[in-house]
Protein backbone atom coordinates (compact mmCIF):
# COMPACT_ATOMS: atom_id res chain seq x y z
CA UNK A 1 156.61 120.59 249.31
CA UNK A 2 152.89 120.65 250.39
CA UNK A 3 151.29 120.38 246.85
CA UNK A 4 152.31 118.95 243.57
CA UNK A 5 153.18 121.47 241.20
CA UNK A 6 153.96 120.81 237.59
CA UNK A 7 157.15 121.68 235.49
CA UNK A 8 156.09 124.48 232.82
CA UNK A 9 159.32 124.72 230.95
CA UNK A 10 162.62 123.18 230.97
CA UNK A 11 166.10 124.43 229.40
CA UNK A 12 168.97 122.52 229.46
CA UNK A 13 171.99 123.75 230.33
CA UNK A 14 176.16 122.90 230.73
CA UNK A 15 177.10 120.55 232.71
CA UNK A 16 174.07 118.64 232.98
CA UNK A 17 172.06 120.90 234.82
CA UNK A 18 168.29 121.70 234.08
CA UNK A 19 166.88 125.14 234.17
CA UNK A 20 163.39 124.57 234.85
CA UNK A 21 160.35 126.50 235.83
CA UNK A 22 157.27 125.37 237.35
CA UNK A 23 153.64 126.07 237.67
CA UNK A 24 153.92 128.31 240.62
CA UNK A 25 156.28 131.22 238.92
CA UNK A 26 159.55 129.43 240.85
CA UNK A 27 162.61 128.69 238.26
CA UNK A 28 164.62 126.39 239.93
CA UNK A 29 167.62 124.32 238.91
CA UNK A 30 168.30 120.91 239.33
CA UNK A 31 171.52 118.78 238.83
CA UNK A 32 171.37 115.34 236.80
CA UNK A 33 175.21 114.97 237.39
CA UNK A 34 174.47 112.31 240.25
CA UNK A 35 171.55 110.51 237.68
CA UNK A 36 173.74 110.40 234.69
CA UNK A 37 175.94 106.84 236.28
CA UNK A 38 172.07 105.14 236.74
CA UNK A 39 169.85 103.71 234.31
CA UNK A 40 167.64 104.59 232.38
CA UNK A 41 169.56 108.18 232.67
CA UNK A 42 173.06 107.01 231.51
CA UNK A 43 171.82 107.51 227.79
CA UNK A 44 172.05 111.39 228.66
CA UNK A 45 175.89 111.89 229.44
CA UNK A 46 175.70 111.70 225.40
CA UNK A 47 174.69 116.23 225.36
CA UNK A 48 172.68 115.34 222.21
CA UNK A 49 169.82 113.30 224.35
CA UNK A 50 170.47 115.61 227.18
CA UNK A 51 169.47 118.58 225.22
CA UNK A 52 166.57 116.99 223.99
CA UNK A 53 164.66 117.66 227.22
CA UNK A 54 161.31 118.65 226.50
CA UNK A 55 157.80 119.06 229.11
CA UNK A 56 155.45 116.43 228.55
CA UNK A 57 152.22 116.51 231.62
CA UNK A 58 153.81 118.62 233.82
CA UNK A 59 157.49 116.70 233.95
CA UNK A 60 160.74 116.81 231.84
CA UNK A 61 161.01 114.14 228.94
CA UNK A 62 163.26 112.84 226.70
CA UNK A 63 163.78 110.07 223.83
CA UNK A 64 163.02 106.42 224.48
CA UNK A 65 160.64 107.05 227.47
CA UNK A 66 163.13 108.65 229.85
CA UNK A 67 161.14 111.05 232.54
CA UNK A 68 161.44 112.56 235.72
CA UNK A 69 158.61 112.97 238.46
CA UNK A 70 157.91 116.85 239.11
CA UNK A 71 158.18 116.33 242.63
CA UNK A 72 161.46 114.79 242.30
CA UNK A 73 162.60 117.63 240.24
CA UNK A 74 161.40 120.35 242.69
CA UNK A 75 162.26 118.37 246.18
CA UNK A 76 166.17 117.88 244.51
CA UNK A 77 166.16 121.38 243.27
CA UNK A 78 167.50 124.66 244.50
CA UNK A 79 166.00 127.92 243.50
CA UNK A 80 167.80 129.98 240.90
CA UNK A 81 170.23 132.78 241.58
CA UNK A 82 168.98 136.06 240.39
CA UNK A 83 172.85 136.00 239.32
CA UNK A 84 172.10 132.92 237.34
CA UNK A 85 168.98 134.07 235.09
């Protein structure tokens, strides 16, 4: 990724995978199955936090400080599916 773009929405989704869009017009989805054994992320296997996911600056949010950098969520990302939308 050559510039920094910022997350414009977020929707969480089954099995731990975000639906997010981002500045640019890409939606893109990224897996937190891998985060979810690491802290501070390990609070989200509970789907209650998980779905809590909100945009906050330009990156995904939840409860008790928990955040992801945007270019962490777009380099670890793959672009949606038209079959997924």
């Amino acid at each position: 990724m050559n510039e920094l773009l910022d997350v414009v929405r977020v929707e969480p989704n089954e099995n731990f995978f975000l639906k997010l869009e981002f500045e640019n017009g890409e939606v893109r989805v990224f897996d937190m199955n891998p985060l979810l054994m690491k802290k501070p992320f390990n609070s989200l296997q509970e789907k209650k936090i998980f779905e809590c996911a909100t945009v906050n600056h330009g990156t995904v949010v939840w409860p008790d400080d928990i955040d992801i950098a945007p270019e962490t969520l777009y380099d670890f990302s793959r672009p949606l599916k038209p079959s997924e939308e």
